[in-house]
Protein backbone atom coordinates (compact mmCIF):
# COMPACT_ATOMS: atom_id res chain seq x y z
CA UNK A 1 8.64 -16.75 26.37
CA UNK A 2 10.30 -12.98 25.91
CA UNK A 3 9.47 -11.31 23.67
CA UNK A 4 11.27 -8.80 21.54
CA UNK A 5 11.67 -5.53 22.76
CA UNK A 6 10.13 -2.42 20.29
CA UNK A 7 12.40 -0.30 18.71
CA UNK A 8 12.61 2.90 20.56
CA UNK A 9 10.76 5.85 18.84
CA UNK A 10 11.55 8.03 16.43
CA UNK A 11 12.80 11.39 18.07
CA UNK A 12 11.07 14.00 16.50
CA UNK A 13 12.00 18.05 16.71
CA UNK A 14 8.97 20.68 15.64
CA UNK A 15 9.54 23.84 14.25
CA UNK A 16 7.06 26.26 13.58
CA UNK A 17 6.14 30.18 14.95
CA UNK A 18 2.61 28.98 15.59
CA UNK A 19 2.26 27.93 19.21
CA UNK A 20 -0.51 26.18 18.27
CA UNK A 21 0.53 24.66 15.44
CA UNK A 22 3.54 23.12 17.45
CA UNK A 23 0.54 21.86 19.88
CA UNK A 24 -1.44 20.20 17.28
CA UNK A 25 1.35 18.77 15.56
CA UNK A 26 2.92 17.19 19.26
CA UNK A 27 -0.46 16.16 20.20
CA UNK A 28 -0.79 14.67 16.91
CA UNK A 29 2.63 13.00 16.80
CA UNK A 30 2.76 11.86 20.37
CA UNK A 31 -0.12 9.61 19.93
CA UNK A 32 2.16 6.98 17.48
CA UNK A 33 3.93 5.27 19.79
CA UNK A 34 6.56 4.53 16.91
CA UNK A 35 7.36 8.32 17.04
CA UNK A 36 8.16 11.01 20.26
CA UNK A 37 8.30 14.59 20.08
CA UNK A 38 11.12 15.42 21.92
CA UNK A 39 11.84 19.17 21.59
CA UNK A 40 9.89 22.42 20.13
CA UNK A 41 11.51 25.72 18.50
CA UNK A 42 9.46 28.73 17.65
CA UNK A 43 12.28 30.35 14.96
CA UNK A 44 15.71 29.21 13.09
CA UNK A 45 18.33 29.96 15.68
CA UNK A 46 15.71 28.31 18.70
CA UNK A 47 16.42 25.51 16.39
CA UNK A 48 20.02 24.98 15.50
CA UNK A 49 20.60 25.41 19.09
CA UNK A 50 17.47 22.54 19.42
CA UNK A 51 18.51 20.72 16.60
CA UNK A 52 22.61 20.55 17.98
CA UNK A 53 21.34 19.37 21.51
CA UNK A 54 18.88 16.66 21.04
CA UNK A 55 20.09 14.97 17.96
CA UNK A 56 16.67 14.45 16.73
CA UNK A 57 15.67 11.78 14.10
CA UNK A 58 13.66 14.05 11.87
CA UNK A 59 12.33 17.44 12.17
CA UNK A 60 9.23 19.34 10.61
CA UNK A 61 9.65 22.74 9.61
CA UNK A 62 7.23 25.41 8.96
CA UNK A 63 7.86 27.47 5.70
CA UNK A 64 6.97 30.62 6.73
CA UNK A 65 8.77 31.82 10.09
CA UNK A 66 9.91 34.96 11.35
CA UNK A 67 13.25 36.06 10.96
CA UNK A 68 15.20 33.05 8.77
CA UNK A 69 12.44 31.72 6.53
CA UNK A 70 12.17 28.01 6.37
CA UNK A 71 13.83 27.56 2.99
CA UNK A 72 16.34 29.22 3.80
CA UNK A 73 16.94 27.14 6.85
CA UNK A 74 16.63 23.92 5.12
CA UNK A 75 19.14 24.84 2.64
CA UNK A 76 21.96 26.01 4.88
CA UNK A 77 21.09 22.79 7.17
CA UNK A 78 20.73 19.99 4.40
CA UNK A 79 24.68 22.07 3.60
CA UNK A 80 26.11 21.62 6.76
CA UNK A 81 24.39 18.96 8.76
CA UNK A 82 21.67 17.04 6.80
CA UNK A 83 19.04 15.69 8.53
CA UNK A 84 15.41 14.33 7.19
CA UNK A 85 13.24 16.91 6.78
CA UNK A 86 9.18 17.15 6.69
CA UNK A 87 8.32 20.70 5.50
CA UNK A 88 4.47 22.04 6.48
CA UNK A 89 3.05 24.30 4.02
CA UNK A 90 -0.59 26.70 4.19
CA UNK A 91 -2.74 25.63 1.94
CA UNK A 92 -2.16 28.26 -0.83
CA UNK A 93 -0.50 28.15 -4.18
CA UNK A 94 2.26 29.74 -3.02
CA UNK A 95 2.67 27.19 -0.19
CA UNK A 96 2.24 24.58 -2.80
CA UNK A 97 4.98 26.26 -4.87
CA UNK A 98 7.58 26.55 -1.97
CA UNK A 99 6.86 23.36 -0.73
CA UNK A 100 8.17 21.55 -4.17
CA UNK A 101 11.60 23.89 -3.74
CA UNK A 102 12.12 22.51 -0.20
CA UNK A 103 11.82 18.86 -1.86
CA UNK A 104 14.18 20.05 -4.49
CA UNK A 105 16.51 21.42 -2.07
CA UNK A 106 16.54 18.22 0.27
CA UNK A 107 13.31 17.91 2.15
CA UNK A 108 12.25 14.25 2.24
CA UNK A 109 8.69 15.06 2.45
CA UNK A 110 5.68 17.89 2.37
CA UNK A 111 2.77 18.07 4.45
CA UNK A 112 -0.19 20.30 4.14
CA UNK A 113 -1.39 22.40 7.52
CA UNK A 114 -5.04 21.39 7.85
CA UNK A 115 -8.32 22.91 7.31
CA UNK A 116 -9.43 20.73 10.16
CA UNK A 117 -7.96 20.05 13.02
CA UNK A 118 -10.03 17.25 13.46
CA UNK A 119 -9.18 15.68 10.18
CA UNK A 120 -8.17 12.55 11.42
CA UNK A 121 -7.22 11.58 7.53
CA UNK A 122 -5.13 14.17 7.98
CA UNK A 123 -3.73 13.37 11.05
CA UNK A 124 -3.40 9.70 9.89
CA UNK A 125 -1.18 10.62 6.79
CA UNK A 126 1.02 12.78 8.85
CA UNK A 127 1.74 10.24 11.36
CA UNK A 128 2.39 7.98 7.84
CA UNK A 129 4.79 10.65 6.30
CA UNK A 130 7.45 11.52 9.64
CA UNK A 131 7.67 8.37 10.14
CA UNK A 132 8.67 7.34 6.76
CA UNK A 133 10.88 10.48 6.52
CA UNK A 134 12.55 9.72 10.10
CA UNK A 135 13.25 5.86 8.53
CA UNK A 136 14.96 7.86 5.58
CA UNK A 137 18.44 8.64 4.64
CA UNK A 138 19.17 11.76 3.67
CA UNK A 139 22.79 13.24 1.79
CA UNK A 140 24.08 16.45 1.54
CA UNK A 141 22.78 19.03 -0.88
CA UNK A 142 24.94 18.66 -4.01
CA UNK A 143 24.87 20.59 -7.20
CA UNK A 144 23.53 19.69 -10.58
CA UNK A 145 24.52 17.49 -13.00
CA UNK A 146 25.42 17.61 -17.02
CA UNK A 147 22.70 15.76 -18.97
CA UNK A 148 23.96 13.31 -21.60
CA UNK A 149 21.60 13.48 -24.72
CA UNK A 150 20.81 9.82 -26.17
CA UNK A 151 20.28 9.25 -29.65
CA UNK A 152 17.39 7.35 -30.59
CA UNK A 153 17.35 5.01 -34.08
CA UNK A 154 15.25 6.99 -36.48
CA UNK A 155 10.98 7.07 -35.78
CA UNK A 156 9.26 4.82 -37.31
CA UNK A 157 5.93 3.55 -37.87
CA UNK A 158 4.42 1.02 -35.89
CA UNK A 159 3.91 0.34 -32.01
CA UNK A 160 5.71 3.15 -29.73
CA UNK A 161 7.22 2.32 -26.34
CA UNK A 162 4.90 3.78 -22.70
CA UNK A 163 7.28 4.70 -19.93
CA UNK A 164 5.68 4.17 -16.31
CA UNK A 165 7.29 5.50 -13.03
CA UNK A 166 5.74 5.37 -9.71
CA UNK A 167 7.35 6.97 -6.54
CA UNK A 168 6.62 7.95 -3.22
CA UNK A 169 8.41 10.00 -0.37
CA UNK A 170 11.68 10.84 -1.76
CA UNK A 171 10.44 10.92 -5.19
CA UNK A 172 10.33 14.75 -6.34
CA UNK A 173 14.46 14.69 -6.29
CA UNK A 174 14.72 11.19 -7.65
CA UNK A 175 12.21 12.06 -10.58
CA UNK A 176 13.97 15.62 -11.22
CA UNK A 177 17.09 13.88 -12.13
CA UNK A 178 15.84 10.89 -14.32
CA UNK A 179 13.65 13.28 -16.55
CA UNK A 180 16.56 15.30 -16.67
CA UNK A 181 18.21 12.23 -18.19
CA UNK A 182 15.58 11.23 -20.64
CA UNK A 183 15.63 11.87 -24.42
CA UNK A 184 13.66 15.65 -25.21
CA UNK A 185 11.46 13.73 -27.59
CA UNK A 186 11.65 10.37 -26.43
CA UNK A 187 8.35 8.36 -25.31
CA UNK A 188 5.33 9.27 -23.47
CA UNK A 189 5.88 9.11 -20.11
CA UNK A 190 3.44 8.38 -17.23
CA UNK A 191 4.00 8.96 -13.40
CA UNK A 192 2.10 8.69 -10.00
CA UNK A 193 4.26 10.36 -7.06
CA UNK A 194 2.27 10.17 -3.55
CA UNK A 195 1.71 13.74 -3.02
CA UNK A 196 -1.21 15.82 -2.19
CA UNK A 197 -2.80 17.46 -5.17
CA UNK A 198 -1.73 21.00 -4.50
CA UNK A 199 1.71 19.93 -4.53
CA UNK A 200 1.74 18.10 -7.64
CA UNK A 201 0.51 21.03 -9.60
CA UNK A 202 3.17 22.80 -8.62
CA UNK A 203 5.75 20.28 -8.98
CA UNK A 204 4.37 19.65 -12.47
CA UNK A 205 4.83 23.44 -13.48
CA UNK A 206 8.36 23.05 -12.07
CA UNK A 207 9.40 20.58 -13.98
CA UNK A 208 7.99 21.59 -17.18
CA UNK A 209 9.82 25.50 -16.56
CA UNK A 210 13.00 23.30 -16.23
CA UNK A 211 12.80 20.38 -18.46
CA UNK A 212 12.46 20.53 -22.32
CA UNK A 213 9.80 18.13 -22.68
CA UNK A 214 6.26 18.59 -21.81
CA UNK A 215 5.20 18.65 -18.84
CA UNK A 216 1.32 18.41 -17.25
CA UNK A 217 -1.22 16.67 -15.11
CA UNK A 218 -2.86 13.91 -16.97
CA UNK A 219 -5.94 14.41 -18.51
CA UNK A 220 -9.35 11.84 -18.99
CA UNK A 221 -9.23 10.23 -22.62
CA UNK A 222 -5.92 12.44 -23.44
CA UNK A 223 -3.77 11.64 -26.08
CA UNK A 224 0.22 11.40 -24.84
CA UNK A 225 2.32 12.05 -27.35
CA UNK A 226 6.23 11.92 -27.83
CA UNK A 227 7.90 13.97 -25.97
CA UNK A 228 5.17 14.41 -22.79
CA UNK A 229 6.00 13.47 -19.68
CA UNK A 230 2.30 13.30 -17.57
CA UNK A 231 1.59 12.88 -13.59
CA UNK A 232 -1.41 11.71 -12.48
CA UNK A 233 -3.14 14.71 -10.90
CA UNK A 234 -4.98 14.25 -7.27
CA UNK A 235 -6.01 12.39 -4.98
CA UNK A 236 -9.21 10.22 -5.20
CA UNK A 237 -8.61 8.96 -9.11
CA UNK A 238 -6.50 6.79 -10.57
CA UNK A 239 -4.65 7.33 -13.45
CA UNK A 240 -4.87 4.49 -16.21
CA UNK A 241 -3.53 3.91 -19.75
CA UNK A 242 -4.65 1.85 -22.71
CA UNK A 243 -3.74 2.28 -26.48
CA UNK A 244 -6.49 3.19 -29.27
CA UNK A 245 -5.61 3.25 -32.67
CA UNK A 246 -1.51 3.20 -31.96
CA UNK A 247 -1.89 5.92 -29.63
CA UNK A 248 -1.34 5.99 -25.79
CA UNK A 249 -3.85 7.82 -24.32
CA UNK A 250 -4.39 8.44 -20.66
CA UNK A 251 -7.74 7.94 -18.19
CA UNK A 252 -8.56 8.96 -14.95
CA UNK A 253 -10.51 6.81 -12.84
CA UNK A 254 -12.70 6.37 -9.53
CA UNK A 255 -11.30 3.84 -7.92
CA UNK A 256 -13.36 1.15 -6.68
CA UNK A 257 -10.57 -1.06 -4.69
CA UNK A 258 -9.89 0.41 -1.18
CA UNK A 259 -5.87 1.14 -1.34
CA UNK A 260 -3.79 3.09 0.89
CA UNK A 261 -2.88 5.54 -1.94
CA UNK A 262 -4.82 6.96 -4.64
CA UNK A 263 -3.59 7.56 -7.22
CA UNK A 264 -2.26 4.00 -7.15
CA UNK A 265 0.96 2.97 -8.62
CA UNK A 266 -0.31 -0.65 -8.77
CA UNK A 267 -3.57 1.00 -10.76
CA UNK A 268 -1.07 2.74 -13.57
CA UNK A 269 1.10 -0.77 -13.80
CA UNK A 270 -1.72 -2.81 -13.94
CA UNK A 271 -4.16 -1.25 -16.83
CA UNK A 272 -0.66 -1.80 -19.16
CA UNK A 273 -0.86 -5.15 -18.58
CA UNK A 274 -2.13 -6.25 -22.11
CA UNK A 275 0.58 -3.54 -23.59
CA UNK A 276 3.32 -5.07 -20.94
CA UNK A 277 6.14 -6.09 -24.47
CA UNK A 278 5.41 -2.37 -25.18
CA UNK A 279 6.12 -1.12 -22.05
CA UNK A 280 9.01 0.27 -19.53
CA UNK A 281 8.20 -0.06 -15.98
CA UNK A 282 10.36 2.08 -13.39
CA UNK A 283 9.64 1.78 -9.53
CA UNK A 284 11.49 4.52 -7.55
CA UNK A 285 12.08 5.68 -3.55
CA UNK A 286 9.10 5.56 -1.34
CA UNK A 287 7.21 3.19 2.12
CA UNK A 288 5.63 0.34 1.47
CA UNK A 289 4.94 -1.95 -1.65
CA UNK A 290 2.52 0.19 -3.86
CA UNK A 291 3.65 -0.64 -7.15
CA UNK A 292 5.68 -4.19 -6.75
CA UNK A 293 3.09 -6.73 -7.36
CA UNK A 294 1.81 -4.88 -10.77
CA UNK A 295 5.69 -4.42 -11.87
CA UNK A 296 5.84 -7.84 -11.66
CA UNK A 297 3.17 -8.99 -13.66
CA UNK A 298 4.32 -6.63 -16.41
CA UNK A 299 8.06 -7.95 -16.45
CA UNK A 300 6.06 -11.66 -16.79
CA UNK A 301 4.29 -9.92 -19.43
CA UNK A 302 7.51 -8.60 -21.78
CA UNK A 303 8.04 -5.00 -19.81
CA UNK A 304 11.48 -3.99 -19.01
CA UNK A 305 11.10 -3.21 -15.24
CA UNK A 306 13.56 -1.42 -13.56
CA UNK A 307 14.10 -0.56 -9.73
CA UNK A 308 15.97 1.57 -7.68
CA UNK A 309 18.82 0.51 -5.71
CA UNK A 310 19.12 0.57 -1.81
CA UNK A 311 22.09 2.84 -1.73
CA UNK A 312 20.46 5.92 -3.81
CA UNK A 313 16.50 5.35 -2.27
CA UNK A 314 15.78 8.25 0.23
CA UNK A 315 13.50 5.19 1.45
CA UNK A 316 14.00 1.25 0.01
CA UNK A 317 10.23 0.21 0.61
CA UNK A 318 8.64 0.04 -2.56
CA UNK A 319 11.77 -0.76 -4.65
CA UNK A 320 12.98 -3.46 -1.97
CA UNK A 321 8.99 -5.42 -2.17
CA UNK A 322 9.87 -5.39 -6.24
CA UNK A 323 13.16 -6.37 -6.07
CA UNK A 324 12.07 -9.48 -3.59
CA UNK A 325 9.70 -11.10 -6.01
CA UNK A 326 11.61 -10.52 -9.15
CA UNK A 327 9.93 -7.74 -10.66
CA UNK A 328 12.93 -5.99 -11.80
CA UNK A 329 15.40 -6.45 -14.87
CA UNK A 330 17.69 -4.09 -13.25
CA UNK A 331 18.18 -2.46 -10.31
CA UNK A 332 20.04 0.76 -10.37
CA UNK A 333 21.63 3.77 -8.57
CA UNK A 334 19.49 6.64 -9.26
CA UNK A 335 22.12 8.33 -11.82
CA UNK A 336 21.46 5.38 -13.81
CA UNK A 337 18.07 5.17 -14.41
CA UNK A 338 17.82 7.83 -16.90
CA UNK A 339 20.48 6.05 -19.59
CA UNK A 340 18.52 2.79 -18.61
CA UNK A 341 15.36 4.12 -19.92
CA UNK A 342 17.15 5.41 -22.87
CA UNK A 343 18.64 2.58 -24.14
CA UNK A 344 15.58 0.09 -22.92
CA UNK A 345 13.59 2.62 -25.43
CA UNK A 346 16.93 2.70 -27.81
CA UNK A 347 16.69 -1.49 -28.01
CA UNK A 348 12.97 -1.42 -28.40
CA UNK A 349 12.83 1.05 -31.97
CA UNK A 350 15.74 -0.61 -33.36
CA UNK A 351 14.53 -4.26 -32.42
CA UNK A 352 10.98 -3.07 -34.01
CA UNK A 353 8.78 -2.84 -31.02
CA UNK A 354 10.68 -5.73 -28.73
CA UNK A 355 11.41 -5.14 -25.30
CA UNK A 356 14.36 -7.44 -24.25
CA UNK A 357 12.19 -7.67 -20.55
């Protein structure tokens, strides 16, 4: 019997100054046999001209480089000719800082340069990451957008709605536009994005220089209020909810499952379980399934669970494994998520604490 014939590898173009980061990062690369390093450039125009001639499937691009820096690169490229994108950053918090702009600006994914190059975690969730990026589809860099302001029924007293979002690779440009979208003092809100922890402190200052609400990492046994929005803050913990007194308040946790992300998606979704009528669920762009099964149990429980459609997903893992065992109300384009949230949260204060699921 014949069998079927592997998919040829992902072609993969490095650019970085370092000759020995290039090294590390081929050697590295070249061991997957899913992905194949097929050309090197040492500076911007070594790698248009690269770039132009081999056609690669995804690129990674150092952010500091003679010459052109690598922002500048990725914007004029994701412009002209967008391709996916893995940016490596130094592990500073200026690195961390830049790194956020390239996602913001197009890149589908960060990586940090490591502090060992024997890491082989390290080396594992790089593999992980061009691959998912070179599986990705990327669009040209577009401008932004006006935000629509809902209106929300008057506060009252009684139970208050919990927004959850989980996302992975893709996620910082998908997120920036839903909060965007979101009421200033609508509910809490509660997110794990796959990202190294650098990077998320930086992407939460981002977002809370550009968005009205409040933005910040979550903290153990913190209230969230109205009007928060909260990301769960490194790696290693899991962030959890519950409700004490009519208040949502946030936990961190040391997780005692073996999962291939922490903070989990499935960890957030799952400790709302007993608040699920109470709850809006929201599963965005990213590989793999993190997230589905828990999103499911909360729409079974009351939540309104919404996913992210194919067409808008830089990758449709996690939001295709929810949509395939029913754990979404609605699945939307990504310019519709925001409004969806809104009016999910609209129907639940006029309906007096009533998710419609």
């Amino acid at each position: 019997m014949v069998g079927t014939a592997a998919p040829p590898a992902k072609r993969v173009v490095i650019v970085d100054d370092s000759q020995t980061m290039r090294l590390w990062l081929a050697h590295v690369l070249n061991q997957d046999p899913r992905l194949e390093v097929v050309g090197q450039a040492a500076n911007a125009a070594e790698a248009r001209r690269t770039i132009r001639d081999l056609r690669p499937d995804v690129i990674t691009l150092d952010i500091e480089m003679p010459g052109m820096d690598g922002l500048t690169f990725l914007e004029r490229l994701m412009v002209r000719d967008p391709l996916p994108v893995v940016m490596v950053a130094g592990q500073t918090r200026q690195g961390s800082a830049t790194a956020i702009r390239a996602l913001s600006l197009g890149a589908v994914d960060c990586v940090m340069k490591p502090g060992n190059a024997l890491d082989l975690k390290a080396q594992r969730s790089l593999v992980r990451q061009v691959y998912a990026a070179a599986c990705s589809q990327v669009r040209p860099l577009q401008g932004t957008h006006q935000t629509v302001t809902a209106q929300f029924p008057a506060a009252q007293v009684g139970p208050q709605p919990l927004v959850l979002i989980g996302a992975s690779t893709g996620g910082v440009t998908a997120l920036e536009r839903i909060l965007r979208d979101l009421h200033p003092a609508g509910p809490p809100v509660a997110i794990v994005q796959h990202m190294p922890g650098p990077f998320l402190s930086s992407f939460a200052h981002m977002l809370n220089r550009n968005l009205p609400q409040m933005v910040g990492l979550m903290r153990d046994d913190a209230p969230m209020e109205a009007g928060q929005i909260l990301l769960a803050p490194e790696l290693g913990r899991d962030a959890t909810v519950s409700r004490l007194s009519g208040r949502w308040v946030g936990h961190l946790t040391t997780s005692a499952q073996t999962a291939a992300h922490c903070p989990s998606i499935d960890a957030l979704f799952t400790s709302a379980m007993p608040y699920a009528a109470d709850v809006i669920g929201v599963i965005l762009t990213g590989l793999g399934r993190d997230g589905a099964r828990a999103l499911q149990h909360l729409r079974a429980g009351g939540a309104h669970t919404i996913g992210q459609d194919a067409g808008t997903s830089v990758v449709y893992g996690m939001p295709r494994a929810a949509f395939e065992l029913d754990a979404v109300t609605e699945q939307l384009p990504l310019d519709r998520i925001g409004p969806a949230i809104n009016a999910a949260v609209a129907d639940y204060l006029g309906g007096r604490g009533k998710m419609r699921g």
